[in-house]
Protein backbone atom coordinates (compact mmCIF):
# COMPACT_ATOMS: atom_id res chain seq x y z
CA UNK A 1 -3.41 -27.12 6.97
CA UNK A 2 -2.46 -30.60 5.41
CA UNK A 3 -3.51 -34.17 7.60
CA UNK A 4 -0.64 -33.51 9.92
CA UNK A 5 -1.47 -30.31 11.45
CA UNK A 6 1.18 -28.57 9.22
CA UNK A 7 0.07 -24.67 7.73
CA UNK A 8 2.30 -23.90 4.50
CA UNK A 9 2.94 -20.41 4.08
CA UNK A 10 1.35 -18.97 0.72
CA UNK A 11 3.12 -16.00 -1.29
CA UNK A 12 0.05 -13.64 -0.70
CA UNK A 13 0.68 -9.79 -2.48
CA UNK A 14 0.36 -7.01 0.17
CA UNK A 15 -2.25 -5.46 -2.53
CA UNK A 16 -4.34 -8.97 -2.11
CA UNK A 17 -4.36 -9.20 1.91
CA UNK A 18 -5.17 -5.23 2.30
CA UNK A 19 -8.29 -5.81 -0.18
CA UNK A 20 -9.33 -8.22 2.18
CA UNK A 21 -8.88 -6.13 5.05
CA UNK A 22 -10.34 -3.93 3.22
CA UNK A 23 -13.88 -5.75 3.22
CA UNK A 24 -13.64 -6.55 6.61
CA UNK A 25 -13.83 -2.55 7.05
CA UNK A 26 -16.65 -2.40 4.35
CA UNK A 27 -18.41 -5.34 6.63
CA UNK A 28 -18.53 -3.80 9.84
CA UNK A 29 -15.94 -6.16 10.81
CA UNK A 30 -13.30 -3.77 11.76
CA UNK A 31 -13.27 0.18 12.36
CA UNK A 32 -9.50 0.33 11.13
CA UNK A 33 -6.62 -1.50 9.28
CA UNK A 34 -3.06 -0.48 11.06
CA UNK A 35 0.21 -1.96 9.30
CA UNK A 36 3.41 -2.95 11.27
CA UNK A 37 7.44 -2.92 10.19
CA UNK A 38 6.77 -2.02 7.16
CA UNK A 39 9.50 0.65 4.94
CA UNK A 40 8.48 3.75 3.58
CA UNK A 41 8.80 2.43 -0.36
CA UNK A 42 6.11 -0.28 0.67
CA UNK A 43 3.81 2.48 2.38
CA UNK A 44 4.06 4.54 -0.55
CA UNK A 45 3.18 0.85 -2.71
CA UNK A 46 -0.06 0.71 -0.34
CA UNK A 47 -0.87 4.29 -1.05
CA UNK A 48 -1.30 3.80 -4.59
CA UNK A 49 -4.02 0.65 -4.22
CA UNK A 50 -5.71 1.05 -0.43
CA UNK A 51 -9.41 2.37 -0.38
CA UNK A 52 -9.64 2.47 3.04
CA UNK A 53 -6.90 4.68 4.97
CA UNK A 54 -3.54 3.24 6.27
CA UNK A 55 -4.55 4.32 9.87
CA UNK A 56 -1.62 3.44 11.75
CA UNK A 57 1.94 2.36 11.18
CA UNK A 58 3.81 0.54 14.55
CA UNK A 59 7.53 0.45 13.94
CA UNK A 60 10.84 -0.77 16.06
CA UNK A 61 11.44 2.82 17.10
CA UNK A 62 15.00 3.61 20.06
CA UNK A 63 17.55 6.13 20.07
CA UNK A 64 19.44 3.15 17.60
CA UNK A 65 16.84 2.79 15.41
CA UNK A 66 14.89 6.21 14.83
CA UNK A 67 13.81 6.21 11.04
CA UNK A 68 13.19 9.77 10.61
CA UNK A 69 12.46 9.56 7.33
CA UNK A 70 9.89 6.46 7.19
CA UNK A 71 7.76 8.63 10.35
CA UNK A 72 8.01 12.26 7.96
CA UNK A 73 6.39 10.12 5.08
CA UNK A 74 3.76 8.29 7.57
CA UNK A 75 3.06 12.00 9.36
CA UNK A 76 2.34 13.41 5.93
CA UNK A 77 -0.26 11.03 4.84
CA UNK A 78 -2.12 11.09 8.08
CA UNK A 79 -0.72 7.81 9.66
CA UNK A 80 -0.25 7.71 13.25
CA UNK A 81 3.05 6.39 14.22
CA UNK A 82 3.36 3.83 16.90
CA UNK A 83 6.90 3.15 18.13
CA UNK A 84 8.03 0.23 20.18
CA UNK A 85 11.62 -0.92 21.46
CA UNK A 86 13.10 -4.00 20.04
CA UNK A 87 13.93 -5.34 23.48
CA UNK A 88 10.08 -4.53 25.18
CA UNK A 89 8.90 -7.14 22.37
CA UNK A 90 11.06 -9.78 24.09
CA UNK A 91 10.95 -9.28 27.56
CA UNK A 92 6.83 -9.13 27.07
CA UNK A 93 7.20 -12.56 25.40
CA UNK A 94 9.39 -13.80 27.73
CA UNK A 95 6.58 -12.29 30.79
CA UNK A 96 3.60 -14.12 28.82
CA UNK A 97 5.43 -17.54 28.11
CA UNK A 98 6.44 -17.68 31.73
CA UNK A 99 2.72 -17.88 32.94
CA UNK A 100 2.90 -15.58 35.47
CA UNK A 101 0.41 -12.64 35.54
């Protein structure tokens, strides 16, 4: 964050933010590291490099949307699949922001 308040985004790898998830896991930190909207190609990336297990995968999942093939690969390597409609994710933020309870 810069005088102004303002955060710049950094061009982190995936491979460098799971390692740090990773220690969190080694720490005692966390129990778990779960990914979200990510594709099957960058899964199989994560595979290659992650210590710890890829415990759960949440994905944009309605009878538009059903990725068949990116829940088959997650299945397979013991990733439990999480599915959530596109428009749930907007009417929740549009419930929070509202400030009612």
């Amino acid at each position: 964050m810069d005088d102004n308040g303002t955060v710049s985004l950094a061009k982190v790898p995936m491979s460098e933010t799971w390692k740090c998830l990773e220690e969190a896991v080694e720490a005692g930190i966390v129990k778990s590291i779960g990914v979200s909207n990510c594709s099957t190609q960058l899964l199989y990336d994560m595979l290659c490099y992650a210590k710890q297990p890829i415990s759960s995968l949440q994905i944009e999942h309605h009878p538009y949307l059903v990725q068949p093939e990116l829940i088959k690969m997650a299945q397979e390597n013991d990733i439990a699949v999480t599915g959530m409609p596109s428009d749930l994710c907007s009417s929740l933020n549009r419930f929070v922001n509202s400030g009612r309870k």
